[in-house]
N, C-alpha and C. Protein backbone atom coordinates (compact mmCIF):
# COMPACT_ATOMS: atom_id res chain seq x y z
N UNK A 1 -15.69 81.14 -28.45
CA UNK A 1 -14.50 81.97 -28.62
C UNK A 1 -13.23 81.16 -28.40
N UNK A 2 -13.40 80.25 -27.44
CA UNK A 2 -12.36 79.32 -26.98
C UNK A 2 -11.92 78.23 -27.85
N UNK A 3 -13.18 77.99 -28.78
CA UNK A 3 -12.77 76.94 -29.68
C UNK A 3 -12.18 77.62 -30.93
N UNK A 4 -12.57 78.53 -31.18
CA UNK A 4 -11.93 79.91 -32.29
C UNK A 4 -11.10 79.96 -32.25
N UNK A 5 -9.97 80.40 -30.97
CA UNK A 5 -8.84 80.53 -30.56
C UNK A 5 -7.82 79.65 -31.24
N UNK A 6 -8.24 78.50 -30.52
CA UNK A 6 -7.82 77.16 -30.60
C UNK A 6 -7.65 76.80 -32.19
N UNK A 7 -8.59 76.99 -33.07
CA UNK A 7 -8.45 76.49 -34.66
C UNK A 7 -7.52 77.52 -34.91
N UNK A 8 -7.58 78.45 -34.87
CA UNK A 8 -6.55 80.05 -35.19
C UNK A 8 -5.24 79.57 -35.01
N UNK A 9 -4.81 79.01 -33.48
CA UNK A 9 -3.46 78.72 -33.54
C UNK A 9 -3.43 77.35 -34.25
N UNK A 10 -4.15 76.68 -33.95
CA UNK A 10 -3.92 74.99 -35.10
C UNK A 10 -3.15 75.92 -36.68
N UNK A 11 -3.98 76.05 -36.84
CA UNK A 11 -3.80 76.38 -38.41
C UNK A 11 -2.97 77.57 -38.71
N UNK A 12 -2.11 78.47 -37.51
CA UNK A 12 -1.04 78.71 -37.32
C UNK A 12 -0.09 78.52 -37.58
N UNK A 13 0.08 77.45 -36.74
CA UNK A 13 0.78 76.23 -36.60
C UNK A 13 1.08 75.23 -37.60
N UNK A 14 -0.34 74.83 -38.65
CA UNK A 14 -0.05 74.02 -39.65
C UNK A 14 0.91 74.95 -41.11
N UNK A 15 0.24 76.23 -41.14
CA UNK A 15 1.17 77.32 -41.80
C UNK A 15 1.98 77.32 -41.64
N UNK A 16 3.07 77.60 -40.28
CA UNK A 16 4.45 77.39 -39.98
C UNK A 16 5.27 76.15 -40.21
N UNK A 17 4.56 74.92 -39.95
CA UNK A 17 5.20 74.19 -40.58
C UNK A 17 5.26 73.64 -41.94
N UNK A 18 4.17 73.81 -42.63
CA UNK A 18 4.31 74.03 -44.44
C UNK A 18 5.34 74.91 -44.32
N UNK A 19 5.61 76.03 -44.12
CA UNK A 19 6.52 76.94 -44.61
C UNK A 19 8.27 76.32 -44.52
N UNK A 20 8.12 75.85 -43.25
CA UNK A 20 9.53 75.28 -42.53
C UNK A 20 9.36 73.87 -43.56
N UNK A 21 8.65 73.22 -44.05
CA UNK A 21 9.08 72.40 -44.78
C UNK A 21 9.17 72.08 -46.28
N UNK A 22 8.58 73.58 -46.48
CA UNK A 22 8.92 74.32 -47.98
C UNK A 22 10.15 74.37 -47.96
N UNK A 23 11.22 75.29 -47.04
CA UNK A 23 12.41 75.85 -46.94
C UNK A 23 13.13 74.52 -46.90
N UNK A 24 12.91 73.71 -46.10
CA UNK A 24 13.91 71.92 -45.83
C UNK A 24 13.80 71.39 -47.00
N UNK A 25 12.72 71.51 -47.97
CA UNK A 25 12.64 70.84 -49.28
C UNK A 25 13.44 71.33 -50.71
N UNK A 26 13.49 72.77 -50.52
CA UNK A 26 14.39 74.20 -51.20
C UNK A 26 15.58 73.69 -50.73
N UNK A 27 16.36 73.68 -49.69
CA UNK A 27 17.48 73.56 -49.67
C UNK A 27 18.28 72.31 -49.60
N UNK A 28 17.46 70.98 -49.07
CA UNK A 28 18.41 69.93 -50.14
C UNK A 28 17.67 69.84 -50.98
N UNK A 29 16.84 70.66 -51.92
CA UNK A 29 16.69 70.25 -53.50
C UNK A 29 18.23 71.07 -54.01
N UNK A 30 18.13 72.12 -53.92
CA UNK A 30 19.54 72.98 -54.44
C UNK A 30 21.06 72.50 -53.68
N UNK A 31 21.13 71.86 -52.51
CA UNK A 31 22.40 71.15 -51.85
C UNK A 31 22.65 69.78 -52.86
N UNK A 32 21.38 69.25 -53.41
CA UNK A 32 21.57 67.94 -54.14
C UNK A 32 22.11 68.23 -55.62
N UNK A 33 21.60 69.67 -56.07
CA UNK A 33 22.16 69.95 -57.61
C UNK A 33 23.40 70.41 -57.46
N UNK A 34 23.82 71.44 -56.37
CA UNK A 34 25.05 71.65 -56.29
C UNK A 34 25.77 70.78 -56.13
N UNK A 35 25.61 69.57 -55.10
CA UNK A 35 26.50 68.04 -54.81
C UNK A 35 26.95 67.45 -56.50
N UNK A 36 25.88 67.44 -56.63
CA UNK A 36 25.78 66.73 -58.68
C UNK A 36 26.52 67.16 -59.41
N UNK A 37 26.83 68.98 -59.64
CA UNK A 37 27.71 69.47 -60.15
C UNK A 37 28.97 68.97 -59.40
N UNK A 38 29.45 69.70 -58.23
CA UNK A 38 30.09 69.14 -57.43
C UNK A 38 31.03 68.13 -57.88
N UNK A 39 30.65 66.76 -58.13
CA UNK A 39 30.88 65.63 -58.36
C UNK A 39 31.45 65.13 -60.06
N UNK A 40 31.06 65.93 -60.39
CA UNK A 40 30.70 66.10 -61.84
C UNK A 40 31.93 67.25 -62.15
N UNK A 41 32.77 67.49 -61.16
CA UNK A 41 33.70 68.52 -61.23
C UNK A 41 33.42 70.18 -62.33
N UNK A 42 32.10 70.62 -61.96
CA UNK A 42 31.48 71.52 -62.73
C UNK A 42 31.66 72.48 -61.51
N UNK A 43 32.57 73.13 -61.06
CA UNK A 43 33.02 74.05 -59.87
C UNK A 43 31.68 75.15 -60.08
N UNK A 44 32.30 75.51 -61.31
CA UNK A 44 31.09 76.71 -61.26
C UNK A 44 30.18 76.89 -61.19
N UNK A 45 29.20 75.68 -61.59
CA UNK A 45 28.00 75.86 -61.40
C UNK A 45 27.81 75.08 -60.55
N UNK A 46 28.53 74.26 -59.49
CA UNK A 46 28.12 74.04 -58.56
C UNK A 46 27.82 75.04 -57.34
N UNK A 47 28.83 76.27 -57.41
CA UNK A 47 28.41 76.91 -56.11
C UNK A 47 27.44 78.04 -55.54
N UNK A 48 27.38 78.33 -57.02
CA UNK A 48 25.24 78.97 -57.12
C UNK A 48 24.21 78.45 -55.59
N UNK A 49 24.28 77.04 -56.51
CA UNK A 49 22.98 76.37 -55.81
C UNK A 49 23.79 75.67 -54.37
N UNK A 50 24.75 75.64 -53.98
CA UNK A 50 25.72 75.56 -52.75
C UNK A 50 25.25 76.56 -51.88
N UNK A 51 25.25 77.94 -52.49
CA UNK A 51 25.33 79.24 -51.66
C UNK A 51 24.04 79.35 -51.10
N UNK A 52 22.93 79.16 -52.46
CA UNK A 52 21.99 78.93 -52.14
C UNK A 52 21.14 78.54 -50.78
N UNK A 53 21.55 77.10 -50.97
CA UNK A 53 21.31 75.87 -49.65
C UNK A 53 21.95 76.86 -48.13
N UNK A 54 23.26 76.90 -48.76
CA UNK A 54 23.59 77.50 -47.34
C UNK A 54 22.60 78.36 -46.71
N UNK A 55 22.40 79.41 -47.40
CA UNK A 55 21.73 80.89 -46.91
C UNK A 55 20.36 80.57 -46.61
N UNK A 56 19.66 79.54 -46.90
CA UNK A 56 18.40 79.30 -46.13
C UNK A 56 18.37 78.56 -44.66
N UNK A 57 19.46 78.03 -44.52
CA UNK A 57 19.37 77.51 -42.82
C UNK A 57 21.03 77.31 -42.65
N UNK A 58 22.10 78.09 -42.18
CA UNK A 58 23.34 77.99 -42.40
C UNK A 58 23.83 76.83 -41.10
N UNK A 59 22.61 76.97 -40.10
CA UNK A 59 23.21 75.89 -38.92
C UNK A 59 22.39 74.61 -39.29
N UNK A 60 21.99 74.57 -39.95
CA UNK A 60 21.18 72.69 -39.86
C UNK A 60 22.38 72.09 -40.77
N UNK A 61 22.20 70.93 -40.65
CA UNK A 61 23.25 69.93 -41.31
C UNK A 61 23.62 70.10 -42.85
N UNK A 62 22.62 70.20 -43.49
CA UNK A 62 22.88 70.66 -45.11
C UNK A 62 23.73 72.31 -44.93
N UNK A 63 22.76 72.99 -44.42
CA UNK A 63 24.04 74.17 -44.10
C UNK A 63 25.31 74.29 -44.31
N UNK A 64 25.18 72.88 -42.88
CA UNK A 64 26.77 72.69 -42.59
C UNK A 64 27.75 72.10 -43.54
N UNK A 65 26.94 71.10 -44.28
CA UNK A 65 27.61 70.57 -45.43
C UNK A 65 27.83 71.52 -46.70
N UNK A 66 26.88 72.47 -47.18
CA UNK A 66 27.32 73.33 -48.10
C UNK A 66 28.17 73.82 -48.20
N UNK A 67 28.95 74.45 -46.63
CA UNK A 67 29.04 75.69 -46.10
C UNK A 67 30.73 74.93 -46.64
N UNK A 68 30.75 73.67 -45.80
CA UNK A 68 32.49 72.39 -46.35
C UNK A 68 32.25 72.55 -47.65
N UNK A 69 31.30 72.44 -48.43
CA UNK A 69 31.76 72.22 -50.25
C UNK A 69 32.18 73.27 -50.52
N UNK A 70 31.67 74.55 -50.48
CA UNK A 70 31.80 75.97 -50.89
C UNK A 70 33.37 76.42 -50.51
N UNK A 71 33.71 76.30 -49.25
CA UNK A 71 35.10 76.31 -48.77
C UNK A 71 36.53 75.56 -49.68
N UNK A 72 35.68 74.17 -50.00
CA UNK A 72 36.96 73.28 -50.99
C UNK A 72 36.50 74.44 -52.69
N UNK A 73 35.67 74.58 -52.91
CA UNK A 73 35.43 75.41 -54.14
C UNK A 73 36.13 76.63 -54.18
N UNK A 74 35.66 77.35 -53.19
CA UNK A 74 36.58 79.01 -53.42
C UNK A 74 37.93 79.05 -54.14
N UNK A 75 38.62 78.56 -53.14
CA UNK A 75 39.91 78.28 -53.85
C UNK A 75 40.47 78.05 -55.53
N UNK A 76 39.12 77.15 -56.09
CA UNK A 76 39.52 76.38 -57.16
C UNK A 76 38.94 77.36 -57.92
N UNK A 77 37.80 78.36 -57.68
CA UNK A 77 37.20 79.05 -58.56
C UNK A 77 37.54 80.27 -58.90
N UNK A 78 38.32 80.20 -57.69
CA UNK A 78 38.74 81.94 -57.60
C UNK A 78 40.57 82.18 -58.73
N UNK A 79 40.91 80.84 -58.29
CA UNK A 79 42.60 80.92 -58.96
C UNK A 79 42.10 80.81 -60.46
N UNK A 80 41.44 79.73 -60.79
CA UNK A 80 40.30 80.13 -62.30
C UNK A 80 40.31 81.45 -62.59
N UNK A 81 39.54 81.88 -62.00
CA UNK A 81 38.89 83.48 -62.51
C UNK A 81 40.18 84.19 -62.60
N UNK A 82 41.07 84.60 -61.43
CA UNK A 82 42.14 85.47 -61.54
C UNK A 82 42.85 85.10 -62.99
N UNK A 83 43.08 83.84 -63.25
CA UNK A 83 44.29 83.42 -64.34
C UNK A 83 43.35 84.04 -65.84
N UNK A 84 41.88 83.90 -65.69
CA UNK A 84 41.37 84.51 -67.03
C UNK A 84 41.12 86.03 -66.98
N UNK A 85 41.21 86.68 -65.77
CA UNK A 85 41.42 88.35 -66.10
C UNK A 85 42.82 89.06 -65.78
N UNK A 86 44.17 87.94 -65.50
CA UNK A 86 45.53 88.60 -65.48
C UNK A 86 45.61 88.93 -66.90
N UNK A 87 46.18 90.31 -66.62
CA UNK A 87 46.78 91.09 -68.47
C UNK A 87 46.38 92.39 -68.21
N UNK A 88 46.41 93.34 -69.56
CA UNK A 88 46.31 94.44 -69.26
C UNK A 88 45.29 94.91 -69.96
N UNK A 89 44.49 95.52 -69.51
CA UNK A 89 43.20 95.75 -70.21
C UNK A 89 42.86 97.28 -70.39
N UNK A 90 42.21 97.55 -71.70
CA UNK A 90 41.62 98.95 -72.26
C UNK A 90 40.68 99.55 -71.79
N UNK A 91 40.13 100.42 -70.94
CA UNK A 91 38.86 100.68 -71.17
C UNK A 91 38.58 101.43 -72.75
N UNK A 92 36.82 100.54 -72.92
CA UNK A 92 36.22 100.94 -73.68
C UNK A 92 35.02 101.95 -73.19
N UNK A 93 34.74 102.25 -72.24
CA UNK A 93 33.76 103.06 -72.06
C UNK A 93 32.57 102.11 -71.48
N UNK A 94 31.53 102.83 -71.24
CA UNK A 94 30.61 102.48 -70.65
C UNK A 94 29.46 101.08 -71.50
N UNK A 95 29.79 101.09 -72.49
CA UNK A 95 28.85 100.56 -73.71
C UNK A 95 29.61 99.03 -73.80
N UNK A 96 29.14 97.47 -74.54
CA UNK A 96 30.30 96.68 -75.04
C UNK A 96 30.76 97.04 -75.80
N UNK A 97 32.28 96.13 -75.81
CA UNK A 97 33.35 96.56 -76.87
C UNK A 97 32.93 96.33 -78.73
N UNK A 98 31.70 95.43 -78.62
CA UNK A 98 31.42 95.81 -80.23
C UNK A 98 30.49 97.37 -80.28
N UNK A 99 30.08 97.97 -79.49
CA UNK A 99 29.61 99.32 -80.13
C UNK A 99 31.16 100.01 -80.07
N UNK A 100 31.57 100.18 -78.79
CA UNK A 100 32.26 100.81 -79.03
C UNK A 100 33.68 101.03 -80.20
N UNK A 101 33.96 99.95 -80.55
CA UNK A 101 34.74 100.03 -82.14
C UNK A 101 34.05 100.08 -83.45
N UNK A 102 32.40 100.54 -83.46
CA UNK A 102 31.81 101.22 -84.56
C UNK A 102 32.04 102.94 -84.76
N UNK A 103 31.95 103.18 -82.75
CA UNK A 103 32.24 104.69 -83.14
C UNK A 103 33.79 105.46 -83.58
N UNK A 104 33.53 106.31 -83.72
CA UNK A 104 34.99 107.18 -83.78
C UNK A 104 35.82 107.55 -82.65
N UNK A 105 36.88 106.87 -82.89
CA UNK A 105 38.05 106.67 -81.41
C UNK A 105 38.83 108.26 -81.47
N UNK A 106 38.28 109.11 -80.71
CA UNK A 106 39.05 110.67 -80.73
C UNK A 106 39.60 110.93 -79.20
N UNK A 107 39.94 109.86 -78.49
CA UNK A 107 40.55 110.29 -77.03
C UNK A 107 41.63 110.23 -77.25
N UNK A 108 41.73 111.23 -76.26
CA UNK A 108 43.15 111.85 -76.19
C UNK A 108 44.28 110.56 -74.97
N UNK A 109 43.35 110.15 -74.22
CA UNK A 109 44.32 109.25 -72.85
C UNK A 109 43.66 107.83 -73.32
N UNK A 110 44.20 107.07 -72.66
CA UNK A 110 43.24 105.79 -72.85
C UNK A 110 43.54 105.03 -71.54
N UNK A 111 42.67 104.68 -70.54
CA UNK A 111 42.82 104.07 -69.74
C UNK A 111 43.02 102.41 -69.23
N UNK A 112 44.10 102.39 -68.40
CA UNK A 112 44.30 100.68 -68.21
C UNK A 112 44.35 100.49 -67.31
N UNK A 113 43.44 98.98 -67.34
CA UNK A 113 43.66 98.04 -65.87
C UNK A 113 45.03 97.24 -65.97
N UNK A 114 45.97 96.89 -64.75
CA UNK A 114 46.67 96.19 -65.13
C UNK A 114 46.35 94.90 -64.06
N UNK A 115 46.08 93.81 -64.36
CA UNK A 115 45.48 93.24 -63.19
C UNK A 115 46.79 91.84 -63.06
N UNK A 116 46.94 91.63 -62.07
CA UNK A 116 48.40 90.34 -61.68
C UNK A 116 47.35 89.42 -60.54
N UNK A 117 48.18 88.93 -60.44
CA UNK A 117 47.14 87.36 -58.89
C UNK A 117 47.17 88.74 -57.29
N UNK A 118 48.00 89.72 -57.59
CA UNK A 118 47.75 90.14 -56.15
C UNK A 118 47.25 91.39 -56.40
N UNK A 119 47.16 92.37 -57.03
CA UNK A 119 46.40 93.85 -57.43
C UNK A 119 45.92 93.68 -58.90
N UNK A 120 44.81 95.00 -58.84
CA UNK A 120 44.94 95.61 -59.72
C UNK A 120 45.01 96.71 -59.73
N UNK A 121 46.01 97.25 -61.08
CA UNK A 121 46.17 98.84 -61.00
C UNK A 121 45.50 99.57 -62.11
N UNK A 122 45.32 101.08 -62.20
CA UNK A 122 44.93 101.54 -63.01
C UNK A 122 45.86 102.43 -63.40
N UNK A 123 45.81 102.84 -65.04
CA UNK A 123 46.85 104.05 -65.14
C UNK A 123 46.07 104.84 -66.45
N UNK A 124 46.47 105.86 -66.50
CA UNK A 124 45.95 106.75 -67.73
C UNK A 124 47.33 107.11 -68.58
N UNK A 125 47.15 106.86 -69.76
CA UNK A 125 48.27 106.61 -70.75
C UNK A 125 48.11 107.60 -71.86
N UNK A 126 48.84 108.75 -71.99
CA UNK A 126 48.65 109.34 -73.29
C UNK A 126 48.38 108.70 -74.52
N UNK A 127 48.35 108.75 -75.36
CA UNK A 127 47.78 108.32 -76.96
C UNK A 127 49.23 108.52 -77.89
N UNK A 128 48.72 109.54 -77.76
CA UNK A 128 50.14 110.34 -78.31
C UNK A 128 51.56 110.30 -78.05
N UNK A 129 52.02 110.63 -76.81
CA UNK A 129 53.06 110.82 -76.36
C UNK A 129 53.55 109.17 -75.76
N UNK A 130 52.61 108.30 -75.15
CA UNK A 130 52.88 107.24 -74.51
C UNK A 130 52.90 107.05 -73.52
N UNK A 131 53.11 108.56 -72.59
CA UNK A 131 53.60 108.61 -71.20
C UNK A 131 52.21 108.19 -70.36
N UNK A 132 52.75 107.39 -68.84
CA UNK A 132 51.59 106.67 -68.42
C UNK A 132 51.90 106.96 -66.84
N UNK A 133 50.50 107.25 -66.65
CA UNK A 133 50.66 107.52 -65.33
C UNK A 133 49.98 106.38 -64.14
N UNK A 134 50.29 106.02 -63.23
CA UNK A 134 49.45 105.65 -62.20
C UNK A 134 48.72 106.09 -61.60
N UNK A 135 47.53 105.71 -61.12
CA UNK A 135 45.83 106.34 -61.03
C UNK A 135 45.96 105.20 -59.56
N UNK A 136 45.61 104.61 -59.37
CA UNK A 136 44.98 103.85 -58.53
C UNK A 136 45.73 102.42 -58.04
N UNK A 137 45.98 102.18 -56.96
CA UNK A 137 46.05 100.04 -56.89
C UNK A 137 45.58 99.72 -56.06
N UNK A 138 44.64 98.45 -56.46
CA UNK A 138 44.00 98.08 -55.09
C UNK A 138 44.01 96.58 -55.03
N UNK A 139 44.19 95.86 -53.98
CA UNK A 139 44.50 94.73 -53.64
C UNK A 139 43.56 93.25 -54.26
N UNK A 140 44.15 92.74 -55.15
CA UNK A 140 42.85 91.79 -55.61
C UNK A 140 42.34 90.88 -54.41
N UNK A 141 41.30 91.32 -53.78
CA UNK A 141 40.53 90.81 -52.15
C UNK A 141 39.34 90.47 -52.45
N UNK A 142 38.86 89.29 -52.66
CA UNK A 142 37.54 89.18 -52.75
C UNK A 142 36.99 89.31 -51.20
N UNK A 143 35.22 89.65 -51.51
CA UNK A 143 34.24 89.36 -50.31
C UNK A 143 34.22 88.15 -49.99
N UNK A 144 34.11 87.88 -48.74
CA UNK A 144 33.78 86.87 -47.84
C UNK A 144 33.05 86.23 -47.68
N UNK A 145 31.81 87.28 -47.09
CA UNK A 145 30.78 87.27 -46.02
C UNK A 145 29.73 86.22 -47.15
N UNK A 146 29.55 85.01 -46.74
CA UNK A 146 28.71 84.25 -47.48
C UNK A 146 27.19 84.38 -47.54
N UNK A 147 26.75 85.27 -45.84
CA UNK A 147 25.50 85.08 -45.96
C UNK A 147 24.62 86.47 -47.08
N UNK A 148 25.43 87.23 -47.38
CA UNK A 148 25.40 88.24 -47.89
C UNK A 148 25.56 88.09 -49.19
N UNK A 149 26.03 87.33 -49.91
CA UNK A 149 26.61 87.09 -51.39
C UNK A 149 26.14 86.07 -51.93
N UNK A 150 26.01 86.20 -53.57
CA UNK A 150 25.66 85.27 -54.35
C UNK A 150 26.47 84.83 -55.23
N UNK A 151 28.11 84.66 -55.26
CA UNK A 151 28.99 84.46 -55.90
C UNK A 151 30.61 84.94 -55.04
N UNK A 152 31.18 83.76 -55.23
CA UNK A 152 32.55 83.75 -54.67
C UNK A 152 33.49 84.45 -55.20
N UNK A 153 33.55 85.33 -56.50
CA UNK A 153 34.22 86.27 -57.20
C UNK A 153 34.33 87.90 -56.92
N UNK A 154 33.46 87.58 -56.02
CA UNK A 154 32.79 89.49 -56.42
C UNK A 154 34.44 90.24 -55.71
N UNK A 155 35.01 91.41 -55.96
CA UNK A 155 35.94 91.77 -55.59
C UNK A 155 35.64 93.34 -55.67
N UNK A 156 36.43 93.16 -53.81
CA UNK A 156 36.14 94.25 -53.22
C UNK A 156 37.62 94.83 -53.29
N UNK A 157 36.74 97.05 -53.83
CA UNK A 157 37.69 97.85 -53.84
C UNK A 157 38.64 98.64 -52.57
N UNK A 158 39.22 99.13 -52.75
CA UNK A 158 39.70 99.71 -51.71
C UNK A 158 38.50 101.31 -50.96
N UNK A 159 37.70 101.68 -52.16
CA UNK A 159 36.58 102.45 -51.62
C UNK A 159 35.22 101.22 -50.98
N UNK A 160 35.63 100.24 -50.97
CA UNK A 160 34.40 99.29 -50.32
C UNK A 160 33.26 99.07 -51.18
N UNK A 161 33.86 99.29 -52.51
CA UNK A 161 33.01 99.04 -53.80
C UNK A 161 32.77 97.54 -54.05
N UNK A 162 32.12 96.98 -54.46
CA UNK A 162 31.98 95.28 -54.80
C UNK A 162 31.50 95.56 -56.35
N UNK A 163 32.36 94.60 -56.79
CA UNK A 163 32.62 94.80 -58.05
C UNK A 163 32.43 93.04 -58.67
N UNK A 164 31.80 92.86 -59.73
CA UNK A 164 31.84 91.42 -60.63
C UNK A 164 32.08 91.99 -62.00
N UNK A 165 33.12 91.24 -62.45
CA UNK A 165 33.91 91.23 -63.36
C UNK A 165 33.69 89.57 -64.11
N UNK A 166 33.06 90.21 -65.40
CA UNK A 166 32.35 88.88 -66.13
C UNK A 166 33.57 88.65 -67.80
N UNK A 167 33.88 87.92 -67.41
CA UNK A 167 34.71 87.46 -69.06
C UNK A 167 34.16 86.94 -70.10
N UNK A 168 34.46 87.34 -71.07
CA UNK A 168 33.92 86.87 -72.37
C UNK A 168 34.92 86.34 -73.02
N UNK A 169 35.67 85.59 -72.63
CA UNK A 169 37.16 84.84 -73.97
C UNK A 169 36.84 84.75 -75.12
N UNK A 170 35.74 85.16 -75.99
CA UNK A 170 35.45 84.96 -77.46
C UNK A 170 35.62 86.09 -77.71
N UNK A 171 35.40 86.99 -77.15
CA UNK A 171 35.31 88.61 -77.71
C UNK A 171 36.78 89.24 -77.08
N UNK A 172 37.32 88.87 -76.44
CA UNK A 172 38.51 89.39 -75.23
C UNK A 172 38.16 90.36 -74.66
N UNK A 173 37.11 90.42 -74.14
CA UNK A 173 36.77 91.69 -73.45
C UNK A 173 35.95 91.12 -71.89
N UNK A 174 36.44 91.97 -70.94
CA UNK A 174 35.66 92.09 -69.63
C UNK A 174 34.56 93.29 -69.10
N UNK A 175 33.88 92.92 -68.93
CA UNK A 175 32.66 93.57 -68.10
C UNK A 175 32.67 93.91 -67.07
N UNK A 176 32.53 94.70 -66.18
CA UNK A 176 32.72 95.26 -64.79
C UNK A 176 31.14 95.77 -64.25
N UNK A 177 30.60 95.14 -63.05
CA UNK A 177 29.62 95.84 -62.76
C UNK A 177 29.61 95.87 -61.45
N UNK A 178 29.03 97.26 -61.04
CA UNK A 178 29.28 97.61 -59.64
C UNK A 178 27.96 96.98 -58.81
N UNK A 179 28.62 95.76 -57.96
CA UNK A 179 27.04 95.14 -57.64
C UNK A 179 26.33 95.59 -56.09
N UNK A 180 27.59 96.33 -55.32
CA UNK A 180 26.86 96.41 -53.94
C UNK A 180 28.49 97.47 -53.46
N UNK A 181 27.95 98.13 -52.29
CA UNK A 181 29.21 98.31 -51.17
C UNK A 181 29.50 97.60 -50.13
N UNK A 182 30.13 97.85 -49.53
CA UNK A 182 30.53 97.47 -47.76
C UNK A 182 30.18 98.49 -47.01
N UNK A 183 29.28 98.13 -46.64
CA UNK A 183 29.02 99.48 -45.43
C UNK A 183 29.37 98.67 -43.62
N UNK A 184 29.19 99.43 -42.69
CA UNK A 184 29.19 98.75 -41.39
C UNK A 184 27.77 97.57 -41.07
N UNK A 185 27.02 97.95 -41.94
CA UNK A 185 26.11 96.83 -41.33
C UNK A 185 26.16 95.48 -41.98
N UNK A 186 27.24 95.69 -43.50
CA UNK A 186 27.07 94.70 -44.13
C UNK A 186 26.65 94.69 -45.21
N UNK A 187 26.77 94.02 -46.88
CA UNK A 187 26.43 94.96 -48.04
C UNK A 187 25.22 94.95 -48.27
N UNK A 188 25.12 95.92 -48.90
CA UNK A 188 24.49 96.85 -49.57
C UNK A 188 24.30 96.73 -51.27
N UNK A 189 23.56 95.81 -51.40
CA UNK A 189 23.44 95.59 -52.91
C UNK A 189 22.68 96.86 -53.68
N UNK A 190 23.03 96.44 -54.91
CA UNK A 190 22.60 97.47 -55.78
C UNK A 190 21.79 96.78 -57.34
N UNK A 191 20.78 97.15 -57.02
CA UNK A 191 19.99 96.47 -58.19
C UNK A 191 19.87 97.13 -59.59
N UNK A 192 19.76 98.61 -59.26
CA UNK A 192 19.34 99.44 -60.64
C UNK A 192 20.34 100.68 -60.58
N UNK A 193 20.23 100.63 -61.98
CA UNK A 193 21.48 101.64 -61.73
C UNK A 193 22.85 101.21 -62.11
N UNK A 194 23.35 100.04 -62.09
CA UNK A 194 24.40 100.46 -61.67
C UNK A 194 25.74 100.29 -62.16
N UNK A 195 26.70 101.01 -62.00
CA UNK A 195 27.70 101.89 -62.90
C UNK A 195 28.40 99.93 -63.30
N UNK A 196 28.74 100.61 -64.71
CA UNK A 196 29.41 99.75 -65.40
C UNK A 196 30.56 100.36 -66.29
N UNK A 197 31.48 99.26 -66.60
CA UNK A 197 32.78 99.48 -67.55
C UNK A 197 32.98 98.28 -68.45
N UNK A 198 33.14 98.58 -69.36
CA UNK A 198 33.89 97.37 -70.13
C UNK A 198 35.29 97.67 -70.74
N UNK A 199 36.02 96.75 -70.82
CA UNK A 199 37.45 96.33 -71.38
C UNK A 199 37.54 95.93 -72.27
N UNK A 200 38.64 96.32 -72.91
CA UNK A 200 39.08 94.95 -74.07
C UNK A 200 40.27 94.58 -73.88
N UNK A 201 41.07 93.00 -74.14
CA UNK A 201 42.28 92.75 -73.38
C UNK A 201 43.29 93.73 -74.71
N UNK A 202 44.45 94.21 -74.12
CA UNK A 202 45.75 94.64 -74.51
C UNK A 202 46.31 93.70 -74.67
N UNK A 203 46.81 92.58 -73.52
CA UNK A 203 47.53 91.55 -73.78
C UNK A 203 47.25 90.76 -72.32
């Protein structure tokens, strides 16, 4: 029984450390592709596999080093993104903007984002008449919390909505998908389901 014991925890033991050196091998394999991009001044696709690395061991040294690349990145990725969704944008409805300009356009309001480097607002605009009202503004604030997230863009609403907003510059249209909330414990992703909008730019 004693020698039973004994092989049980051996091979415990040899399990735990395969596993722990599965994870050390995962995260500078993905710290080394992100570095590559990185280097290669490919911001964006460097910080995927950055975030990556981080979120499997955030205190060991690669961690720590991700955790410095990701920090010099935010900045560069985020003033990017804002400068390609400032303008004023249409909603098209729930569908992309090529179905939606097959069907028949019979609304009466038409709704707009107006998005600048520090908010975005919403307003509902007659058709007809022109007159436009203000609906909503909420502070352009992205999420933070790194260990929680898989992208430095996602932007949080003033209802604690997390929102990714995907551009298409060939089509001029943006995508909106609602990817998670903020709750108190921390988000709350959302896999299925979940509510979407698309745009087309105004100007």
């Amino acid at each position: 029984m004693k020698q039973f014991t004994i092989a049980f925890l051996l091979l415990f033991a040899l399990n735990s450390w395969s596993q722990n050196d599965k994870k050390m091998w995962l995260q500078e394999n993905k710290y080394n592709l992100g570095l590559s991009y990185f280097q290669k001044k490919q911001f964006n696709k460097a910080v995927e596999p950055l975030l990556f690395a981080y979120k499997i061991n955030p205190k060991s040294e690669i961690g720590k080093e991700s955790k410095i690349k990701i920090d010099i990145l935010k900045p560069i990725i985020r003033n990017s993104f804002v400068n390609k969704i400032i303008g004023t944008w249409n909603l098209s409805g729930n569908e992309p903007t090529w179905v939606y300009k097959k069907s028949k356009n019979t609304k009466l309001n038409d709704t707009l984002m107006v998005v600048t480097n520090q908010e975005i607002a919403f307003y509902v605009k007659n058709v007809k008449t022109k007159e436009t009202r203000l609906i909503k503004t909420d502070k352009m604030e992205f999420y933070d919390v790194l260990e929680n997230n898989d992208s430095v863009t996602e932007i949080v609403n003033s209802d604690n909505e997390l929102w990714a907003f995907i551009v298409d510059e060939s089509l001029n249209s943006l995508h909106l998908i609602h990817s998670g909330d903020v709750t108190s414990s921390g988000k709350k992703a959302i896999d299925l389901e979940n509510k979407e909008a698309y745009y087309s730019r105004v100007k």
